[in-house]
C-alpha atoms as a PDB file:
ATOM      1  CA  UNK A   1      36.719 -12.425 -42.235  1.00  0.00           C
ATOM      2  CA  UNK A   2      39.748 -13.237 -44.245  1.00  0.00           C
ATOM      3  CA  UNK A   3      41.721 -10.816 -43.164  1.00  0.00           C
ATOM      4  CA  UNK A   4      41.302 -11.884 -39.490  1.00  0.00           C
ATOM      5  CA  UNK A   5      41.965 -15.555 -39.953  1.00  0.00           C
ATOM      6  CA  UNK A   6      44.716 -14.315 -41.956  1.00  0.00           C
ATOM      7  CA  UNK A   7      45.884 -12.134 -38.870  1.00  0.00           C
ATOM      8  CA  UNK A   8      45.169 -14.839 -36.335  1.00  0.00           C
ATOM      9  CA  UNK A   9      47.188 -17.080 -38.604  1.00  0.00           C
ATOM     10  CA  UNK A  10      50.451 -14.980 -38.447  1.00  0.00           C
ATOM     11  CA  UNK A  11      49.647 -14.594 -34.866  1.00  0.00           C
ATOM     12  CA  UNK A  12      49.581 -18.259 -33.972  1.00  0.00           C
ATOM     13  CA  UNK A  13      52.885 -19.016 -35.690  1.00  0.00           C
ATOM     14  CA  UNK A  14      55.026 -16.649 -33.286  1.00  0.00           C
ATOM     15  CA  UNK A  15      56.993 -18.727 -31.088  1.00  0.00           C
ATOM     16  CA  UNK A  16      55.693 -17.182 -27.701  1.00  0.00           C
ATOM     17  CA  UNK A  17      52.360 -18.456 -29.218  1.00  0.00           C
ATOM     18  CA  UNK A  18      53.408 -21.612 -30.434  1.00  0.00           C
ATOM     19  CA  UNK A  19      54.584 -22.200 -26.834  1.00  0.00           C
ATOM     20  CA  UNK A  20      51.539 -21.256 -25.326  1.00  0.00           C
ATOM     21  CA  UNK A  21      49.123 -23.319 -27.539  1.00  0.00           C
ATOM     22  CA  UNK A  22      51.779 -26.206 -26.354  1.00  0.00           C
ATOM     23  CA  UNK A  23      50.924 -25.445 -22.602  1.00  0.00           C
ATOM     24  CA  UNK A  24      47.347 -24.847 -23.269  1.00  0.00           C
ATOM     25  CA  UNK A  25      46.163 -27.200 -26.269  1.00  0.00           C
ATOM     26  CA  UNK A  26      42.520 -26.085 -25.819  1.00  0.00           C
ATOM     27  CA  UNK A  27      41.186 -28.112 -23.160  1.00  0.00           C
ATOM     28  CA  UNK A  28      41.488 -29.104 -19.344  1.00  0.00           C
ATOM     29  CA  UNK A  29      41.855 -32.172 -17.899  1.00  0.00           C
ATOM     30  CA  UNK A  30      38.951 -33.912 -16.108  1.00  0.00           C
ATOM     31  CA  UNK A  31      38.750 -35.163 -12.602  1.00  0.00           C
ATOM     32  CA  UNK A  32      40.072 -38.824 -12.639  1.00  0.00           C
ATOM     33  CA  UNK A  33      35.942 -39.495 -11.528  1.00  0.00           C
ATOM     34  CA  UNK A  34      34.797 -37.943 -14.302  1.00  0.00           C
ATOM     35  CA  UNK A  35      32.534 -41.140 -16.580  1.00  0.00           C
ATOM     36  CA  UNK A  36      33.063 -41.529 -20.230  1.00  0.00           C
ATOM     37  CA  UNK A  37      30.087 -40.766 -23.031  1.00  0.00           C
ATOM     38  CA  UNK A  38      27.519 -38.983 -23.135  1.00  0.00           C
ATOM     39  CA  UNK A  39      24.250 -41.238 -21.666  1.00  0.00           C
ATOM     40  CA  UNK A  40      20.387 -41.661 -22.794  1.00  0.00           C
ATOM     41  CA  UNK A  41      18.817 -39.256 -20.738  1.00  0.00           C
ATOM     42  CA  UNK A  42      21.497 -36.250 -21.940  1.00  0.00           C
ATOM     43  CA  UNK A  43      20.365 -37.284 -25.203  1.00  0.00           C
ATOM     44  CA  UNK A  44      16.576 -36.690 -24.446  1.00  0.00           C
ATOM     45  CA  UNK A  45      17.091 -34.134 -22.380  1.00  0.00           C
ATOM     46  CA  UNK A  46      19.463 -32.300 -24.819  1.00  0.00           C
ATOM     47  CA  UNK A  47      16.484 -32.598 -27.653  1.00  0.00           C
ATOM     48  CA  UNK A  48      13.400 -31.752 -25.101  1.00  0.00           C
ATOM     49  CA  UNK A  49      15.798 -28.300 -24.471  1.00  0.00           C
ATOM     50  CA  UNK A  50      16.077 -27.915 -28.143  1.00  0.00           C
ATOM     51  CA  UNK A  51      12.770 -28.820 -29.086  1.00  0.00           C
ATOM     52  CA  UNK A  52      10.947 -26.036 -26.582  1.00  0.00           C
ATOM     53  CA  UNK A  53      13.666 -23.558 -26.869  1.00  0.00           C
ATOM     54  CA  UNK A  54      13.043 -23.229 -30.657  1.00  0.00           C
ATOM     55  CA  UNK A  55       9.138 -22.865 -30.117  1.00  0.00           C
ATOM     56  CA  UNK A  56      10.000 -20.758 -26.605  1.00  0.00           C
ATOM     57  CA  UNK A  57      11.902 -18.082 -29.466  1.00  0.00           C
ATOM     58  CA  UNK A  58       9.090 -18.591 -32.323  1.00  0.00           C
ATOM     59  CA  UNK A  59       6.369 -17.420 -29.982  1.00  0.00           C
ATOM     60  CA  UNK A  60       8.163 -14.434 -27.606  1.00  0.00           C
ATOM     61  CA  UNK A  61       9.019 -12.603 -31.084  1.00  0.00           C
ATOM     62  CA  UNK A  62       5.362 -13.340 -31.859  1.00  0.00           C
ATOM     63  CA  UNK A  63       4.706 -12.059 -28.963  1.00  0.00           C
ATOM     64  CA  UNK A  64       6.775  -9.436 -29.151  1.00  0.00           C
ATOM     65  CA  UNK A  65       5.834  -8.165 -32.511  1.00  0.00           C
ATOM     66  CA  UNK A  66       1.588  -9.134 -32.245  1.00  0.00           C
ATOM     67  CA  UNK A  67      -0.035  -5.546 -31.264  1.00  0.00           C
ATOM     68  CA  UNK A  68      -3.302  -5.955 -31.825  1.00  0.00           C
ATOM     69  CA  UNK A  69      -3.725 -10.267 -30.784  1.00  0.00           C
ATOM     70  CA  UNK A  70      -6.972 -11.551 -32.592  1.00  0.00           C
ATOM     71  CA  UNK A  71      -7.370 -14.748 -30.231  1.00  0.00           C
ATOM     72  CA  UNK A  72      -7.416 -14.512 -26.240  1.00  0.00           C
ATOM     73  CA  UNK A  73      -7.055 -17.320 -23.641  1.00  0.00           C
ATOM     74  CA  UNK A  74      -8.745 -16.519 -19.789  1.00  0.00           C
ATOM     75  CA  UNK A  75      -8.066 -19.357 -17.110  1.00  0.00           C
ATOM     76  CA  UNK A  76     -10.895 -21.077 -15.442  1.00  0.00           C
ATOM     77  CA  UNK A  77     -10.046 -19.619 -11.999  1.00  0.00           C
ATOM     78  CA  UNK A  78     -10.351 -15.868 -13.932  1.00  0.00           C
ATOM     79  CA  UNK A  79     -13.388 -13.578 -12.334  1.00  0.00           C
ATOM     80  CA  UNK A  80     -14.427 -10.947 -14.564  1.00  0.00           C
ATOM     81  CA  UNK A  81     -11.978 -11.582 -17.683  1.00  0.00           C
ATOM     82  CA  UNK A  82      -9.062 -11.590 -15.153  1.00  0.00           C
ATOM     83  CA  UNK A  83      -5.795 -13.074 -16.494  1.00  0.00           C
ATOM     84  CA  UNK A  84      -6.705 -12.930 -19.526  1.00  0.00           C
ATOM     85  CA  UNK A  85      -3.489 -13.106 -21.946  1.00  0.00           C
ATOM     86  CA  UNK A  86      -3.533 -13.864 -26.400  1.00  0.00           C
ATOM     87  CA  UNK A  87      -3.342 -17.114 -26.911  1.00  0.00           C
ATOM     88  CA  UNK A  88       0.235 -16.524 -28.157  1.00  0.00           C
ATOM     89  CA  UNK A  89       1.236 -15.436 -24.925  1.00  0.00           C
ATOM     90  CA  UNK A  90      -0.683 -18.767 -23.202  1.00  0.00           C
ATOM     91  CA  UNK A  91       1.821 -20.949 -25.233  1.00  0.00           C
ATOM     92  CA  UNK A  92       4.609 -19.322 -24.984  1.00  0.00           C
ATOM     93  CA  UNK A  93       4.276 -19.254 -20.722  1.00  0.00           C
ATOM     94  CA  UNK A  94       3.193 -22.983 -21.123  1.00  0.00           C
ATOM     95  CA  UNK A  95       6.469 -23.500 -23.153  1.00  0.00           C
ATOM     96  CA  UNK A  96       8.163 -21.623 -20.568  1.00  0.00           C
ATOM     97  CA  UNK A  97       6.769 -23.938 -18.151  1.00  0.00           C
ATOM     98  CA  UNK A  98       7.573 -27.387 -20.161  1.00  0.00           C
ATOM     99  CA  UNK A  99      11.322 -25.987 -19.897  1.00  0.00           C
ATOM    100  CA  UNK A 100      11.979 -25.497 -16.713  1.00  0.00           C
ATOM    101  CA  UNK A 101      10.409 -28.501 -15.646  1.00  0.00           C
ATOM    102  CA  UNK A 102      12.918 -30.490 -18.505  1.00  0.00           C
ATOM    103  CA  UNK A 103      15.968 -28.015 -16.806  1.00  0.00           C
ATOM    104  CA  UNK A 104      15.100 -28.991 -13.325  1.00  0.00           C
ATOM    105  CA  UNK A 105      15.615 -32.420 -14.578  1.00  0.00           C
ATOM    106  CA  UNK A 106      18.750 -31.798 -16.615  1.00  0.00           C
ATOM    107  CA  UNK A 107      20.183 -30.457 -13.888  1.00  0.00           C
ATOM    108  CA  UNK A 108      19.358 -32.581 -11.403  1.00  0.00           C
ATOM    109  CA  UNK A 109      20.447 -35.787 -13.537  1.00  0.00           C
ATOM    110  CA  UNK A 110      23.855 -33.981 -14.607  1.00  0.00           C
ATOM    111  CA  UNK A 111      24.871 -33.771 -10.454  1.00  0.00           C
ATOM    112  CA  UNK A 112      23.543 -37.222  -9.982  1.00  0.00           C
ATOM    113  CA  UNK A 113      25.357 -38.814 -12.535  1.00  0.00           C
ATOM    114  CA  UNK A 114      28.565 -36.958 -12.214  1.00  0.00           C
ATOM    115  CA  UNK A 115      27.965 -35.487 -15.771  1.00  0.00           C
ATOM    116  CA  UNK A 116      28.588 -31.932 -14.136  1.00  0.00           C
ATOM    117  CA  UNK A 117      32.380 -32.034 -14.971  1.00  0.00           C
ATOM    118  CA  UNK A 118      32.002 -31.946 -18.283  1.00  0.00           C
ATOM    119  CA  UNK A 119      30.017 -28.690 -18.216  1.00  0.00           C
ATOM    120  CA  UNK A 120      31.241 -26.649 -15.419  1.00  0.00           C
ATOM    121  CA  UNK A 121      34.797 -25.596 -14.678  1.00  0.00           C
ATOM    122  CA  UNK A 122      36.606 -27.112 -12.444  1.00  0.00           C
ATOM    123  CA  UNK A 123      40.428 -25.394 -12.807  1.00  0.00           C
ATOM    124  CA  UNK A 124      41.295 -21.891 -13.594  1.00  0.00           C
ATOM    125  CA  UNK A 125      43.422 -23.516 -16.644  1.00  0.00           C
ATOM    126  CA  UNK A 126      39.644 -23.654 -18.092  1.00  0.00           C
ATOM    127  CA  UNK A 127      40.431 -19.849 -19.118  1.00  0.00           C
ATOM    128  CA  UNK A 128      43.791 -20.052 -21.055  1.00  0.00           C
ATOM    129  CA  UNK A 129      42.870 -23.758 -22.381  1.00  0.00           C
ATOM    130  CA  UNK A 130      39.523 -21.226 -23.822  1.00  0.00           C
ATOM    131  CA  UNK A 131      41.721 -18.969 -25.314  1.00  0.00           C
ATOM    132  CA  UNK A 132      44.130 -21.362 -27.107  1.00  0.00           C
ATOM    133  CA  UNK A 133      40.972 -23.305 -28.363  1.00  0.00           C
ATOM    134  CA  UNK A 134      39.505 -19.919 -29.874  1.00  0.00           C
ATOM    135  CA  UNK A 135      42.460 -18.831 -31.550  1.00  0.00           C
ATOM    136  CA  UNK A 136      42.460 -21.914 -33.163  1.00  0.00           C
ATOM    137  CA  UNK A 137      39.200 -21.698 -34.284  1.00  0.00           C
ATOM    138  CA  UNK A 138      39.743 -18.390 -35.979  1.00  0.00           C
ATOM    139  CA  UNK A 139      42.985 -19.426 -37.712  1.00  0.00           C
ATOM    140  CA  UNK A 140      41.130 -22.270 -38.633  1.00  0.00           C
ATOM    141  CA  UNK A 141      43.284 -24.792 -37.546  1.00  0.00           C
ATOM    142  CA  UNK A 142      40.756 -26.396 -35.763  1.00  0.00           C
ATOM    143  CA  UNK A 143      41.163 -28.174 -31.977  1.00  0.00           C
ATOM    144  CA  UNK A 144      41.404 -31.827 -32.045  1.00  0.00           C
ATOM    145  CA  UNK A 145      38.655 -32.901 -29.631  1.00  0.00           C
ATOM    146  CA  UNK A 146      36.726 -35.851 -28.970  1.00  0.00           C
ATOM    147  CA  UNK A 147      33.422 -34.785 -26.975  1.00  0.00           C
ATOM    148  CA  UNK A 148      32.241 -38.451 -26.174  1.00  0.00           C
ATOM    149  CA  UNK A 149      35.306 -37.627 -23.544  1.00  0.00           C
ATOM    150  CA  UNK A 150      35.583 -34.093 -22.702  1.00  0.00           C
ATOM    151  CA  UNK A 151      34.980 -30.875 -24.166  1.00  0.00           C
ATOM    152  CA  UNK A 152      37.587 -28.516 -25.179  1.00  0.00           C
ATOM    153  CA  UNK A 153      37.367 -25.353 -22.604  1.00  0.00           C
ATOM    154  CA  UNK A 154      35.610 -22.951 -24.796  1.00  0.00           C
ATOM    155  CA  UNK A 155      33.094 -25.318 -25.069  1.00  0.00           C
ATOM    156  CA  UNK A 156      32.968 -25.805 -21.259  1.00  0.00           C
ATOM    157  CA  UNK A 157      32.437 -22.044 -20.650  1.00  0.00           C
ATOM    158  CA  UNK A 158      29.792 -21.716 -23.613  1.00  0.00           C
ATOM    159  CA  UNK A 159      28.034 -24.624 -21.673  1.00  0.00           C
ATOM    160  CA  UNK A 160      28.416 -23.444 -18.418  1.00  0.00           C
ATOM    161  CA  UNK A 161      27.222 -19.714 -19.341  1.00  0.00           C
ATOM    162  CA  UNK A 162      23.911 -21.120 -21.013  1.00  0.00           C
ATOM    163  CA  UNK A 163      23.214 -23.540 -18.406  1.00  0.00           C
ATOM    164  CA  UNK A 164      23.979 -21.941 -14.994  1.00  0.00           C
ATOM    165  CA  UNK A 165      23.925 -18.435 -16.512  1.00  0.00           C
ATOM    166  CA  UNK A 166      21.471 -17.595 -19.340  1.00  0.00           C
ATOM    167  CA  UNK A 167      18.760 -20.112 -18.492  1.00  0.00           C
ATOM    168  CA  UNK A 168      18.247 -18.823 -15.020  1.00  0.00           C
ATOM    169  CA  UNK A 169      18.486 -15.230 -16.521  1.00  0.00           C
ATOM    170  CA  UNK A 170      15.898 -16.413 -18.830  1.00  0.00           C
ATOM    171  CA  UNK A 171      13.933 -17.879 -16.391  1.00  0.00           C
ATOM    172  CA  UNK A 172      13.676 -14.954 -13.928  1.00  0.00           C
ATOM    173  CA  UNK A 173      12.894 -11.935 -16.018  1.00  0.00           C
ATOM    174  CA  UNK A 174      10.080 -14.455 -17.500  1.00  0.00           C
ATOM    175  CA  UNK A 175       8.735 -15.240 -14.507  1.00  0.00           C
ATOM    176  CA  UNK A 176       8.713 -11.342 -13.689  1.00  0.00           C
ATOM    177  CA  UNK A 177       6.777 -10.374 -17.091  1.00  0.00           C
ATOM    178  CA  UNK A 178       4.277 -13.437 -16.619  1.00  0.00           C
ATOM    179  CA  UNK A 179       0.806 -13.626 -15.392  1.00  0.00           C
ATOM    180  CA  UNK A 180       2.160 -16.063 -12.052  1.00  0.00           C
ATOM    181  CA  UNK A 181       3.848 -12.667 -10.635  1.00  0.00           C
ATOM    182  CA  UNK A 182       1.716 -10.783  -7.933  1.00  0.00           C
ATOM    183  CA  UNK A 183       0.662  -7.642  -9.288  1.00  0.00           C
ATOM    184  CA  UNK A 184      -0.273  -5.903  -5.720  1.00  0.00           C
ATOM    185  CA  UNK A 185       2.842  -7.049  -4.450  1.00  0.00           C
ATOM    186  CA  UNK A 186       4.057  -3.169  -4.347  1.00  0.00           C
ATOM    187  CA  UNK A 187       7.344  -3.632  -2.210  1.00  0.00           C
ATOM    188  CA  UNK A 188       8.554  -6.730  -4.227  1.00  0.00           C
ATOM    189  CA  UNK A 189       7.819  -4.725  -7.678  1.00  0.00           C
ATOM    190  CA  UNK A 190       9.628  -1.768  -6.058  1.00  0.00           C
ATOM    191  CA  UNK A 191      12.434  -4.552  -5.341  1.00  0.00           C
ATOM    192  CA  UNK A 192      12.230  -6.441  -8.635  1.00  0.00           C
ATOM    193  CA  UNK A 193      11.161  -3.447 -11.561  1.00  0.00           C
ATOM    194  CA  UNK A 194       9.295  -4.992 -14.645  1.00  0.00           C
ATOM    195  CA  UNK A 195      11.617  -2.331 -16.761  1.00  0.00           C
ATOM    196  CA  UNK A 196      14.823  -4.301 -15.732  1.00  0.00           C
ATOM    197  CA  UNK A 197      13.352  -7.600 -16.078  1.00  0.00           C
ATOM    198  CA  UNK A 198      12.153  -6.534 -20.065  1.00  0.00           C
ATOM    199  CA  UNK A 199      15.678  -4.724 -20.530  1.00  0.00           C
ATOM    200  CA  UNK A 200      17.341  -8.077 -19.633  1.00  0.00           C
ATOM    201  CA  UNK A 201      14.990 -10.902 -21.140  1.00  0.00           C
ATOM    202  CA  UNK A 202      15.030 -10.347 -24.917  1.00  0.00           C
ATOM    203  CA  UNK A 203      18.971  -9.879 -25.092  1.00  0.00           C
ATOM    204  CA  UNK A 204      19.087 -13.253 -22.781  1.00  0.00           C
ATOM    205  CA  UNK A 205      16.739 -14.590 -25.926  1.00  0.00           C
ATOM    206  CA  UNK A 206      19.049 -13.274 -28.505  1.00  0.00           C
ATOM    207  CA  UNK A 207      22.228 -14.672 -26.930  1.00  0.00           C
ATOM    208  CA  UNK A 208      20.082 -18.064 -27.311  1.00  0.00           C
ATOM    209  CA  UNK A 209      19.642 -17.668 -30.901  1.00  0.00           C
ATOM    210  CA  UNK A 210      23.311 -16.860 -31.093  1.00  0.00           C
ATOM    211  CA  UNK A 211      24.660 -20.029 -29.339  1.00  0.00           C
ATOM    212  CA  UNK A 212      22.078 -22.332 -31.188  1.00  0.00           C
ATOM    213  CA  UNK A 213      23.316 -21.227 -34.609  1.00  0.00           C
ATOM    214  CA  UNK A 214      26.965 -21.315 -33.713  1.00  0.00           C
ATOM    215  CA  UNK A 215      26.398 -24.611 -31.813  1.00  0.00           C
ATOM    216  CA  UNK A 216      24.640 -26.173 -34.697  1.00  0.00           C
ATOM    217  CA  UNK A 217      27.373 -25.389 -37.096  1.00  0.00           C
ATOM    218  CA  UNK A 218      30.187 -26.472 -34.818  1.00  0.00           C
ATOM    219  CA  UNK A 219      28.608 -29.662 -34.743  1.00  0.00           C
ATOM    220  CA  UNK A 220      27.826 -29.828 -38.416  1.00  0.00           C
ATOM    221  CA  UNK A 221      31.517 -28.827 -39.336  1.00  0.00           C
ATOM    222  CA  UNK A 222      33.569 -30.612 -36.748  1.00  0.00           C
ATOM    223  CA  UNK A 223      32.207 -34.142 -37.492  1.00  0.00           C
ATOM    224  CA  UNK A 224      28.502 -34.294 -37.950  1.00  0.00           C
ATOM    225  CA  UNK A 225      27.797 -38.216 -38.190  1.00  0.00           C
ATOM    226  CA  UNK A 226      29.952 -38.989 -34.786  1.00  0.00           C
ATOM    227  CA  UNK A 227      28.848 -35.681 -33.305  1.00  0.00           C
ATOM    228  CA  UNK A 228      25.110 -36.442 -33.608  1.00  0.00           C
ATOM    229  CA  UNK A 229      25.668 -40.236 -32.582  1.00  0.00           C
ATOM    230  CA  UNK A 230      27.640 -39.081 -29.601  1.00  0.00           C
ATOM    231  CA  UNK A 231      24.592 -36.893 -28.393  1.00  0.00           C
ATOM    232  CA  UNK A 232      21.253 -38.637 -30.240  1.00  0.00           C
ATOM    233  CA  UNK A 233      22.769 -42.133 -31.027  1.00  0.00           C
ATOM    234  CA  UNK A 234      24.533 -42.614 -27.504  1.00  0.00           C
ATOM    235  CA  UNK A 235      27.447 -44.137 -29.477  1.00  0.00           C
ATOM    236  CA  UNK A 236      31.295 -43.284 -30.156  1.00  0.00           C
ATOM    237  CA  UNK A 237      31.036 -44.073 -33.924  1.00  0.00           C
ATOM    238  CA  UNK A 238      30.476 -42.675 -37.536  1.00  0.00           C
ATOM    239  CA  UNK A 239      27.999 -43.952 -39.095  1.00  0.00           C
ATOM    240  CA  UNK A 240      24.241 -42.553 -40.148  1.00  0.00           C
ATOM    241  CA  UNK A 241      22.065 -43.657 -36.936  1.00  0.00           C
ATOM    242  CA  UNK A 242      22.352 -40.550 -34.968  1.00  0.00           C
ATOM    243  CA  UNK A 243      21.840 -38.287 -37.600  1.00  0.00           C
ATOM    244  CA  UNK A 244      18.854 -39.980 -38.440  1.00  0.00           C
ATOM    245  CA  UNK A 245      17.463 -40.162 -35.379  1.00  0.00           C
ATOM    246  CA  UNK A 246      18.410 -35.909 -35.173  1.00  0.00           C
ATOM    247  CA  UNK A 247      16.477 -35.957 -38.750  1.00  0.00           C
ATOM    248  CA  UNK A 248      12.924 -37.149 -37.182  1.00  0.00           C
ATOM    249  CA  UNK A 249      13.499 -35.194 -34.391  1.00  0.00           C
ATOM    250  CA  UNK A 250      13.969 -31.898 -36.526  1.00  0.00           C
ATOM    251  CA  UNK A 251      10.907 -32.785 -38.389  1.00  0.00           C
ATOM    252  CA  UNK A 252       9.140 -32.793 -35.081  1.00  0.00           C
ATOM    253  CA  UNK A 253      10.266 -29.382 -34.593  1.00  0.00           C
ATOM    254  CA  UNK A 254       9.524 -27.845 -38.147  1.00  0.00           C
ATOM    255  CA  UNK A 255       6.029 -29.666 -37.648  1.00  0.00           C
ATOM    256  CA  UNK A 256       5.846 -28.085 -34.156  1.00  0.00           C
ATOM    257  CA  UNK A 257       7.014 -24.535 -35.677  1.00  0.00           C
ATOM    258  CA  UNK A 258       3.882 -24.577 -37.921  1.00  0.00           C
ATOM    259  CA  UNK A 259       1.384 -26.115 -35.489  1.00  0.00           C
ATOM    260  CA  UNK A 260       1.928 -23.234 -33.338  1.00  0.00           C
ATOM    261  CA  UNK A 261      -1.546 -20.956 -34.674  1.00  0.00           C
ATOM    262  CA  UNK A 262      -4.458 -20.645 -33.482  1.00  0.00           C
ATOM    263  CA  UNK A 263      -6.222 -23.184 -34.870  1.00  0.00           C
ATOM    264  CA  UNK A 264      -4.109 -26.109 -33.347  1.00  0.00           C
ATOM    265  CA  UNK A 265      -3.607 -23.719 -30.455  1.00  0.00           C
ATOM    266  CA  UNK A 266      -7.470 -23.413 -29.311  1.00  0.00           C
ATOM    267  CA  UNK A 267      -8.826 -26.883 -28.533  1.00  0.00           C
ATOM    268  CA  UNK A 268      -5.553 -27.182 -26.458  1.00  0.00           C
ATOM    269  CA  UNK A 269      -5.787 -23.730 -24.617  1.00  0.00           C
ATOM    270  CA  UNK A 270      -9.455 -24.665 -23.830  1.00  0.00           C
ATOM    271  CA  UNK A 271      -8.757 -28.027 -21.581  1.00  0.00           C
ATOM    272  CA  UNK A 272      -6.829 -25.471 -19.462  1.00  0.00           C
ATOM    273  CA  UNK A 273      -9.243 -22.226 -19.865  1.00  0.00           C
ATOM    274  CA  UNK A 274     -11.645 -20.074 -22.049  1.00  0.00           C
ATOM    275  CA  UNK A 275     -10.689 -19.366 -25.534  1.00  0.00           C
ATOM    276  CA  UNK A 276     -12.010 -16.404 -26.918  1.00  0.00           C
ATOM    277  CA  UNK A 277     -11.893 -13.914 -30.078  1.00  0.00           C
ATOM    278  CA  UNK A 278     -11.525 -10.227 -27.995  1.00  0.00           C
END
């Protein structure tokens, strides 16, 4: 690691460098329509996405990993046992469910409100402006940015990818390996294999855990107090009320991270279904 910030450090200081960093500084210039801050319902929305993406990972590893499930859920509508999934699986498709509904939302809201230019690209500069920010990332001479106004153009592609990309991706291949697909529907499995949709979903997942852990220490090392007020206080300022208001909503998580057995799980499966042990 060293050596290539040491690397990207002799690379940055060569002149035909220096003059591109001065064309590109890291990030492109909004439409003049584009609104300033980040609003209330981002905020929300942003810690809804976090809050079931987290549980949405914790149970598909379970899931992944559980061979031999001790607890089963069967819907009401089920005739003879059909349906029938483990309870970890039930959770995890409800997550799945909770999500999408929260990114239907999102994404409705963010073309509504105009909040779409921050997120998706709208010049081609978006891809040299990326470049200039990410070399100065790894020479650790860090891009001066302010996100309560824009976001430099590496973060606009990471955005845009995740969003418009990955989510749907996600969404898909889930939908494909869920209980809602048809089963007899023999041309549109021919069309639509289970295989690909399995080959694709879990690497979709791991690109998630990726971006979350190099989002969350972006934001941490970049300016944490007026980074977390600018997405859970709603405020351009430094001071301690967004982080505290991130601090509860973490402790929701961890709380919902540990909830997440069967125990808790059961009385809540069976307002929807039957709960059983085989």
């Amino acid at each position: 690691m060293a050596a290539l910030v040491l690397a990207a450090r002799w690379f940055v200081s060569l002149d035909d460098v220096q003059d591109f960093l001065a064309t590109y500084p890291g990030e492109s210039r909004l439409p003049d329509t584009a609104s300033v801050g980040i609003p209330g319902w981002l905020g929300w929305q942003h810690y809804f996405n976090t809050f079931f993406m987290v549980l949405i990972i914790r149970t598909g590893w379970q899931v992944r990993t559980d061979k031999r499930p001790r607890v089963f859920w069967t819907p009401r509508w089920s005739k003879n046992g059909g349906g029938k999934v483990s309870l970890s699986l039930w959770f995890h498709q409800s997550l799945d469910l909770l999500w999408l509904i929260n990114g239907l939302v999102f994404v409705v809201l963010l073309f509504a409100t105009g909040q779409w230019m921050r997120v998706v690209p709208t010049g081609w500069d978006v891809f040299p402006n990326a470049g200039s920010a990410a070399l100065q990332y790894i020479s650790l001479d860090w891009p001066t940015e302010n996100g309560w106004v824009n976001y430099n153009s590496l973060q606009v592609l990471a955005y845009f990818l995740t969003i418009f990309i990955a989510a749907p991706l996600a969404a898909i291949t889930g939908v494909r390996m869920s209980g809602f697909w048809p089963k007899n529907a023999s041309r549109l499995n021919e069309f639509y294999p289970l295989e690909w949709a399995r080959a694709v979903h879990f690497p979709v997942m791991l690109y998630f855990v990726v971006f979350i852990v190099v989002h969350v220490t972006l934001v941490m090392a970049t300016g944490a107090l007026r980074n977390l007020n600018h997405m859970y206080g709603g405020q351009d300022a430094v001071n301690w009320f967004g982080f505290w208001v991130f601090f509860g909503g973490l402790v929701l998580i961890v709380v919902g991270w540990f909830a997440a057995r069967p125990p808790v799980l059961a009385p809540v499966a069976q307002l929807f279904g039957k709960v059983s042990g085989r």
